[in-house]
C-alpha atoms as a PDB file:
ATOM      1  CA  UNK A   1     105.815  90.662 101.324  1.00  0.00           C
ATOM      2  CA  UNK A   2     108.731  93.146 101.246  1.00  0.00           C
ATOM      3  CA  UNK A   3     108.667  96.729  99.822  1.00  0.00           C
ATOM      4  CA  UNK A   4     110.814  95.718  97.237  1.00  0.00           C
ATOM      5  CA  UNK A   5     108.315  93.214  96.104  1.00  0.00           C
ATOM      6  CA  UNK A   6     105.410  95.937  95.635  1.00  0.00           C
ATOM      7  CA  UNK A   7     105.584  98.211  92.190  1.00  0.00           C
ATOM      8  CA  UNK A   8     107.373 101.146  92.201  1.00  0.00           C
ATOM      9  CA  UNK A   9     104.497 103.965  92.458  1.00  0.00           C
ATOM     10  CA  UNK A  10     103.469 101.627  96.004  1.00  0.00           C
ATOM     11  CA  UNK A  11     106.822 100.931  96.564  1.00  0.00           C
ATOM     12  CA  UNK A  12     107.668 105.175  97.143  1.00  0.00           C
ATOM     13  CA  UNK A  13     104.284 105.960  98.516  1.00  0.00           C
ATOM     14  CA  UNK A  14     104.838 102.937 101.506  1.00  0.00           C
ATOM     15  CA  UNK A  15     108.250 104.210 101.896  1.00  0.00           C
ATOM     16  CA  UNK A  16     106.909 108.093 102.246  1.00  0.00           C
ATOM     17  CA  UNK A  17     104.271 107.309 104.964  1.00  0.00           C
ATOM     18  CA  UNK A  18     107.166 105.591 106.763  1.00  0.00           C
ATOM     19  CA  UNK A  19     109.030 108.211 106.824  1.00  0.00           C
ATOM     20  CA  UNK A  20     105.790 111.039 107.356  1.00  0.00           C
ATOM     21  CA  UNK A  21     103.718 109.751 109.257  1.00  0.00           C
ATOM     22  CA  UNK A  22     100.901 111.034 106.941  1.00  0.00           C
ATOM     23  CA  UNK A  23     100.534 112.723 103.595  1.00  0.00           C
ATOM     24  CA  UNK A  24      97.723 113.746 101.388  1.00  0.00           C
ATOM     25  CA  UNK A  25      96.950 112.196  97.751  1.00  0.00           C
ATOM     26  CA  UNK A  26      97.713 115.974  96.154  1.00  0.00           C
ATOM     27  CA  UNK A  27     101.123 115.891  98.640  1.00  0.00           C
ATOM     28  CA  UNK A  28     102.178 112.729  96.955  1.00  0.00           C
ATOM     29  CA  UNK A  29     100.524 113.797  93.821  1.00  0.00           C
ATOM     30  CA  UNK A  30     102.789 116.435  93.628  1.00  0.00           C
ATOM     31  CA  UNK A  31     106.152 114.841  94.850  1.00  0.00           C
ATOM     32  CA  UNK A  32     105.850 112.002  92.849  1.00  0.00           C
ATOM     33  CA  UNK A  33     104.684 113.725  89.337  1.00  0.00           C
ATOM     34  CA  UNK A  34     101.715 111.903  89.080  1.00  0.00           C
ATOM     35  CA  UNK A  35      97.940 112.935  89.172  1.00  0.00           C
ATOM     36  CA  UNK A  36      95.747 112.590  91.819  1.00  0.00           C
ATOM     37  CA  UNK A  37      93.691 109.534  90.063  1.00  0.00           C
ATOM     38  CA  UNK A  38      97.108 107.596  89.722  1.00  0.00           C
ATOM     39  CA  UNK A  39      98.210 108.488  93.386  1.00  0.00           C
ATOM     40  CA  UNK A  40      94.347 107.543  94.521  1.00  0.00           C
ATOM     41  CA  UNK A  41      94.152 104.365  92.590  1.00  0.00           C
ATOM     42  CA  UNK A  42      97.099 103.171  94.021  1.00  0.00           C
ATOM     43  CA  UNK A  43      95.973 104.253  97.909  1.00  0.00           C
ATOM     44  CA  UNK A  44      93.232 102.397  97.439  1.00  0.00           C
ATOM     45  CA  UNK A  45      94.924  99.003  95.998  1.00  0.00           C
ATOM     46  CA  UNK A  46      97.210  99.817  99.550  1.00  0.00           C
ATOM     47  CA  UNK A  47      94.259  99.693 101.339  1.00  0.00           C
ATOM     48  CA  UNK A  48      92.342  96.651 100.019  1.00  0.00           C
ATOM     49  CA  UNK A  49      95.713  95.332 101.165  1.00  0.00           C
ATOM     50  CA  UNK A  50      95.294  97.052 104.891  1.00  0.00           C
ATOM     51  CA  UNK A  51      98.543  98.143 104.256  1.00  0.00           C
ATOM     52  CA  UNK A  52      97.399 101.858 104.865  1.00  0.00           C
ATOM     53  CA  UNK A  53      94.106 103.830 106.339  1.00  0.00           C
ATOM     54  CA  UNK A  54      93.059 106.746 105.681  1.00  0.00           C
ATOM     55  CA  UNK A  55      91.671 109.489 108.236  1.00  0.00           C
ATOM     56  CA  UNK A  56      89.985 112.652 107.586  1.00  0.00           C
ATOM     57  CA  UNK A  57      91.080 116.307 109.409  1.00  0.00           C
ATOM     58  CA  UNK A  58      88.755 118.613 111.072  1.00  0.00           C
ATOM     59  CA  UNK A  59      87.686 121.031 108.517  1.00  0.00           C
ATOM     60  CA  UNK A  60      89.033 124.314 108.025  1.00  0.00           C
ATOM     61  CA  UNK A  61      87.257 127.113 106.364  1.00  0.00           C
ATOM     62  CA  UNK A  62      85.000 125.840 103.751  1.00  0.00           C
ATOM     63  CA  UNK A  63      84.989 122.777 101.338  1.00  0.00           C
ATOM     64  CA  UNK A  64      85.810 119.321 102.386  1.00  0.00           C
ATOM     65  CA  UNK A  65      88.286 118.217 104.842  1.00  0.00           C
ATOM     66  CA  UNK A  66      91.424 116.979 103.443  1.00  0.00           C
ATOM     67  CA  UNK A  67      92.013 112.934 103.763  1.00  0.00           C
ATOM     68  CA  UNK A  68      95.478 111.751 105.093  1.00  0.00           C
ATOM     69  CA  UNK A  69      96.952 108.804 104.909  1.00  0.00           C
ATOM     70  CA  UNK A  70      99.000 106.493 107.027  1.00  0.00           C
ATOM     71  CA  UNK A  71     100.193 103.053 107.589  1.00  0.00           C
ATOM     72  CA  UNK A  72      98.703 100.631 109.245  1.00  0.00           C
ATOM     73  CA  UNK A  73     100.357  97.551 111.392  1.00  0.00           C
ATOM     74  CA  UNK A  74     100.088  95.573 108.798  1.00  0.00           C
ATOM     75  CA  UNK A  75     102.824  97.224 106.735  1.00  0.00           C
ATOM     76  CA  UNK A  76     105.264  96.924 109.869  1.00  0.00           C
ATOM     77  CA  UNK A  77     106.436  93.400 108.585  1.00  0.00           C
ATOM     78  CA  UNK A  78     107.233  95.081 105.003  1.00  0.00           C
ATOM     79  CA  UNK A  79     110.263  96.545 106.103  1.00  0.00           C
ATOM     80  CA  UNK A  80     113.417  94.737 107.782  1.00  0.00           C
ATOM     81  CA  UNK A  81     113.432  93.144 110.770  1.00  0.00           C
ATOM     82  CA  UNK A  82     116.814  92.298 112.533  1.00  0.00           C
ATOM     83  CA  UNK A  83     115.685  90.753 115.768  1.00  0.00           C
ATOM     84  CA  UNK A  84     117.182  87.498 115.020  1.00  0.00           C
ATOM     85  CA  UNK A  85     120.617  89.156 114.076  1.00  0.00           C
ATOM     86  CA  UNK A  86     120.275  91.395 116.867  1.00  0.00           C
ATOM     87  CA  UNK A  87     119.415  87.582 119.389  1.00  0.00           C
ATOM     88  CA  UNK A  88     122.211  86.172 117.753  1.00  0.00           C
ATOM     89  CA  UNK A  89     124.565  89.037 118.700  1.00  0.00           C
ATOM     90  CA  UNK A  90     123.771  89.552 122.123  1.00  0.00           C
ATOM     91  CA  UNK A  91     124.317  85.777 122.963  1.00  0.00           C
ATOM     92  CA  UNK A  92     128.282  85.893 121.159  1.00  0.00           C
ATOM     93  CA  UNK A  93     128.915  89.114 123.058  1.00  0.00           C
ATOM     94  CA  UNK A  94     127.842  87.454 126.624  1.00  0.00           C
ATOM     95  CA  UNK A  95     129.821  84.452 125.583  1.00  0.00           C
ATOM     96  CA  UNK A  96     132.911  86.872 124.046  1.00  0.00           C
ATOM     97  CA  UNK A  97     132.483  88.675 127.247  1.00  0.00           C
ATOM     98  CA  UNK A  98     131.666  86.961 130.276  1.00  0.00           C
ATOM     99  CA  UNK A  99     132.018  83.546 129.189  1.00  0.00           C
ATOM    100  CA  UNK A 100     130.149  80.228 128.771  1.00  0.00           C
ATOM    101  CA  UNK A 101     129.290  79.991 132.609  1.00  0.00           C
ATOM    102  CA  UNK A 102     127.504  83.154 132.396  1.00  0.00           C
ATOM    103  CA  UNK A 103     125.583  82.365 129.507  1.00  0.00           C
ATOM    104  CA  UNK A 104     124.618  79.329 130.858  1.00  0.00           C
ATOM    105  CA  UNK A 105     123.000  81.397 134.008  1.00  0.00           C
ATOM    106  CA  UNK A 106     121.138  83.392 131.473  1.00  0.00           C
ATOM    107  CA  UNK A 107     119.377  80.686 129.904  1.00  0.00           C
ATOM    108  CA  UNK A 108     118.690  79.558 133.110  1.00  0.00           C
ATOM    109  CA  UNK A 109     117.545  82.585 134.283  1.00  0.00           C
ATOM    110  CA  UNK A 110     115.012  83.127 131.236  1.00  0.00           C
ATOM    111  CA  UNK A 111     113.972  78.959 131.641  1.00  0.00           C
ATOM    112  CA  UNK A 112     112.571  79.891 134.962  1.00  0.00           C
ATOM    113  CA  UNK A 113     110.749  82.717 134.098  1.00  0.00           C
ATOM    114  CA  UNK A 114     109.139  80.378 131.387  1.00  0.00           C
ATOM    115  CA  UNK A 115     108.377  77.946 133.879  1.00  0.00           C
ATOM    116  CA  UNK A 116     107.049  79.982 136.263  1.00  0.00           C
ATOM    117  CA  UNK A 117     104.290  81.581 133.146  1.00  0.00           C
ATOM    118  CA  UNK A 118     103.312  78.215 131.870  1.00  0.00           C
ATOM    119  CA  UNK A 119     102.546  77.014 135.668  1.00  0.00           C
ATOM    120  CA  UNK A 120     100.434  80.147 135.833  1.00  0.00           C
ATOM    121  CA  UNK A 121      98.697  78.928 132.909  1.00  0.00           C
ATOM    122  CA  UNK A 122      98.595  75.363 133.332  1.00  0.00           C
ATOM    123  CA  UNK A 123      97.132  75.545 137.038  1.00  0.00           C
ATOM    124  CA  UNK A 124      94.045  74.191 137.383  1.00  0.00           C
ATOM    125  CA  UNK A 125      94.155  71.827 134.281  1.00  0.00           C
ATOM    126  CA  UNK A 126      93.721  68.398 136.105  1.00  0.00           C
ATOM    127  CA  UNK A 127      94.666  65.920 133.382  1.00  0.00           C
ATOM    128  CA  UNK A 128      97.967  64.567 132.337  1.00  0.00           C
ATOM    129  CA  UNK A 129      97.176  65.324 128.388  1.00  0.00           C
ATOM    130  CA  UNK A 130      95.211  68.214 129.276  1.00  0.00           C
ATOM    131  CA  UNK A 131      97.852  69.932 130.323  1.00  0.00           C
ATOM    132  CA  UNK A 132     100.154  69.040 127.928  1.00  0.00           C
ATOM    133  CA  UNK A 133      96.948  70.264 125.444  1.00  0.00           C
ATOM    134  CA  UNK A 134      97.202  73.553 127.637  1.00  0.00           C
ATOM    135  CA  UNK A 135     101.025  73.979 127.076  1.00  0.00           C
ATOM    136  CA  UNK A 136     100.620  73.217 123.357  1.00  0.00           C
ATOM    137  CA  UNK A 137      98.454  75.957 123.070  1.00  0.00           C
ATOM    138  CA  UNK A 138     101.041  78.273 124.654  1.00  0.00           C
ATOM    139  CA  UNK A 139     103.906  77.197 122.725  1.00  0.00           C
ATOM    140  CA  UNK A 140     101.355  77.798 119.240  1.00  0.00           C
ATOM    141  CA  UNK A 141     100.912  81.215 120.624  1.00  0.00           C
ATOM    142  CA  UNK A 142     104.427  81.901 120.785  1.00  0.00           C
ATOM    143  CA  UNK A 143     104.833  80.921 116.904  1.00  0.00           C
ATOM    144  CA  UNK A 144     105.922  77.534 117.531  1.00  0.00           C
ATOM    145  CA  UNK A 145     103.212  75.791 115.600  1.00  0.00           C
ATOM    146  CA  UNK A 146     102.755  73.172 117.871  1.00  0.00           C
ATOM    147  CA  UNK A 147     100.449  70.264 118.692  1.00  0.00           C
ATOM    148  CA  UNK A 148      99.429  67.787 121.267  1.00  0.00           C
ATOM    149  CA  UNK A 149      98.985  64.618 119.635  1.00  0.00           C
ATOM    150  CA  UNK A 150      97.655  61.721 121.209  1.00  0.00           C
ATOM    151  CA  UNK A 151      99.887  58.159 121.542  1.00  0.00           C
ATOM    152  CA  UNK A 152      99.159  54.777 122.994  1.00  0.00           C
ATOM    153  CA  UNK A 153      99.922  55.574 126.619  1.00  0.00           C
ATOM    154  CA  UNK A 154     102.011  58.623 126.152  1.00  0.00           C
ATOM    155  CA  UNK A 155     101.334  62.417 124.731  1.00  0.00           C
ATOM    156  CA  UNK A 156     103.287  63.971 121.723  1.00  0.00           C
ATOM    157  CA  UNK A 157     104.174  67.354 122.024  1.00  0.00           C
ATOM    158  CA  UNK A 158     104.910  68.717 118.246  1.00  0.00           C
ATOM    159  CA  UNK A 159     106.518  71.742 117.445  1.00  0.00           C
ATOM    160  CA  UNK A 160     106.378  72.564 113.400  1.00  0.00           C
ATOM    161  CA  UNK A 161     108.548  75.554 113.758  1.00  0.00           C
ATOM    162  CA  UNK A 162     111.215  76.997 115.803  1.00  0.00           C
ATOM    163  CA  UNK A 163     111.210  80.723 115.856  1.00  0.00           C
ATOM    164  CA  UNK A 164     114.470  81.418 117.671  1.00  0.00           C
ATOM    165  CA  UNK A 165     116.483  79.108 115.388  1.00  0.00           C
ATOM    166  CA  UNK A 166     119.089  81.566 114.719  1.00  0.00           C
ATOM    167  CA  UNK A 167     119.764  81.478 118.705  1.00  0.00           C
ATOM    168  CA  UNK A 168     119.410  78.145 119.071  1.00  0.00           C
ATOM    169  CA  UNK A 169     121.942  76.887 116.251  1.00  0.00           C
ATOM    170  CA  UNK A 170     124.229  79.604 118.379  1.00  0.00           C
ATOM    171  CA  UNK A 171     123.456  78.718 121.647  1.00  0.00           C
ATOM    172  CA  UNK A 172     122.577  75.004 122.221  1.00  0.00           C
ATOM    173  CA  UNK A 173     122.357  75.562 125.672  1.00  0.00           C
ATOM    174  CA  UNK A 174     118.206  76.791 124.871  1.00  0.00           C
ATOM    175  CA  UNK A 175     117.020  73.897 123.791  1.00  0.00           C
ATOM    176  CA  UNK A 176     119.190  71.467 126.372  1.00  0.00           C
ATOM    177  CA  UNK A 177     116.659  73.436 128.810  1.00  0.00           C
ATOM    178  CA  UNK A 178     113.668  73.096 127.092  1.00  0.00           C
ATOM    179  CA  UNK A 179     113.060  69.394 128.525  1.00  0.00           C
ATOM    180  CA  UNK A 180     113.633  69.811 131.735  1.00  0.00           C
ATOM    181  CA  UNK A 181     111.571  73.503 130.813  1.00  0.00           C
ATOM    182  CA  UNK A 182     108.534  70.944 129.992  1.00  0.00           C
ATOM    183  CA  UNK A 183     108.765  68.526 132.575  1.00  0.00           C
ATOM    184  CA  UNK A 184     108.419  71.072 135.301  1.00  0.00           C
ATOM    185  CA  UNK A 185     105.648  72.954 133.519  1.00  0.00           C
ATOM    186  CA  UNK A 186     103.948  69.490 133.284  1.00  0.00           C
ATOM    187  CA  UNK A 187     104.430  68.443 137.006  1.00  0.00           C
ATOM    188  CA  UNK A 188     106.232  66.138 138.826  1.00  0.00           C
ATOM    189  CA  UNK A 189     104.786  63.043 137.187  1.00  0.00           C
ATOM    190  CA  UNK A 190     105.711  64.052 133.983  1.00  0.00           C
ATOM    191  CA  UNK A 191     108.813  62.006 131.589  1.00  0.00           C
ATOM    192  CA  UNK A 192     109.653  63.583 128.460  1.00  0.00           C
ATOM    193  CA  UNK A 193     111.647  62.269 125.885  1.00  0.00           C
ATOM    194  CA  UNK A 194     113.009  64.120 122.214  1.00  0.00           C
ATOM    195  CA  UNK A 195     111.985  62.206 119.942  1.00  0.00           C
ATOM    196  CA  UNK A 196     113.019  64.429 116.845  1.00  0.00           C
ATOM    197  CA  UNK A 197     114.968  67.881 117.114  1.00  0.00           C
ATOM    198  CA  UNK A 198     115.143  70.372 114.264  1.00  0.00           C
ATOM    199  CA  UNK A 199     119.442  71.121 114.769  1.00  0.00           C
ATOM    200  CA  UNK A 200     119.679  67.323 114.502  1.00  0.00           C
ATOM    201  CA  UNK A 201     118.463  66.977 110.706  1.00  0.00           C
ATOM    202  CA  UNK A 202     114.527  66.649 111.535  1.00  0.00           C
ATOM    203  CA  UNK A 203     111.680  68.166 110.143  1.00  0.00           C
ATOM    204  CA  UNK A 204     110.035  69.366 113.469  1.00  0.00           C
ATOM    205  CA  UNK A 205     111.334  69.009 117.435  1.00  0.00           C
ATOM    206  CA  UNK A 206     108.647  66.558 118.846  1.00  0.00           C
ATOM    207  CA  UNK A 207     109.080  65.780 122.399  1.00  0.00           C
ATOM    208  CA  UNK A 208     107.226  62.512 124.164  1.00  0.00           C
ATOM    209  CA  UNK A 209     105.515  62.711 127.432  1.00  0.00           C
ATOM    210  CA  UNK A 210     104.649  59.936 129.427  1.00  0.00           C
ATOM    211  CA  UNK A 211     102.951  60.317 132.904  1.00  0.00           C
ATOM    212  CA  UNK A 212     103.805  57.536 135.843  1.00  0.00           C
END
């Protein structure tokens, strides 16, 4: 949920912690001409939400120690996030600058890394559809939402989502190396086949493993 989709009293206070860190109810009490019910009420509607915490200050002097507020992680994801833009940038100025060769050794360079982390992970998993089980898993984890589904004779490998789409529709190049990506995670014994791809028209990228 955006900021701009919260009301406007949560909207400003979400948009104050970001910028300080922490404030007290009476601070934004006072900057925001409200009372302190109004200002508590909504801090606490932030908080069912997780959105924000609160933490108390060593005392000072007598009476009670004053609460301040803050965000939590949660409320990271409310404001923008160009990562994607950014992705999509740095891939047309390597092109732009160095040309296609060079961006090709990139790609390379990042498929072996990924190769050489799902090995890590896959080593020790004896089976065929174990392991492609295993690098489901891995794939899920990094927000593919993906499957291992079982076939006559062969594994499917299912990926619901594609969360570097933005650099993929730029650079084809990244998924061209995600098969041969897969059949070296998956050993030497290992086919695989695209059966559907996402930049083709389909509604997932599902790739088809068959062991000799």
């Amino acid at each position: 949920m955006p900021v701009a989709d919260l009301s406007g009293a949560k909207r400003r206070i979400i948009e104050r912690l970001k910028r300080a860190d922490t404030a007290t109810a009476p601070e934004l009490a006072t900057e925001f001409g409200l009372t302190d019910t109004a200002i508590r009420q909504h801090l606490e509607a932030l908080e069912a939400a997780e959105l924000v915490e609160r933490s108390v200050a060593p005392a000072v002097g007598r009476g009670r120690p004053p609460v301040h507020w803050r965000l939590t992680e949660a409320a990271t994801p409310l404001f923008a996030d160009r990562h994607a833009d950014l992705t999509v940038d740095l891939i047309e100025s390597i092109r732009a600058a160095l040309g296609h060769e060079a961006l090709d050794r990139v790609v390379r360079a990042r498929a072996e890394r990924q190769v050489a982390h799902y090995r890590a992970a896959l080593d020790g998993t004896p089976g065929g559809a174990d392991r492609v089980r295993r690098l489901a898993e891995l794939r899920n984890a990094e927000g593919y939402l993906a499957e291992a589904v079982d076939g006559d004779g062969h594994m499917d490998l299912v990926e619901h989502h594609c969360p570097i789409r933005g650099a993929a529709d730029t650079c084809g190049t990244l998924c061209d190396a995600e098969l041969t990506l897969f059949e070296q995670a998956l050993g030497p014994d290992a086919d695989v086949e695209r059966h559907q791809h996402l930049l083709d028209g389909g509604q997932r990228c599902t790739y088809r493993v068959t062991f000799r």
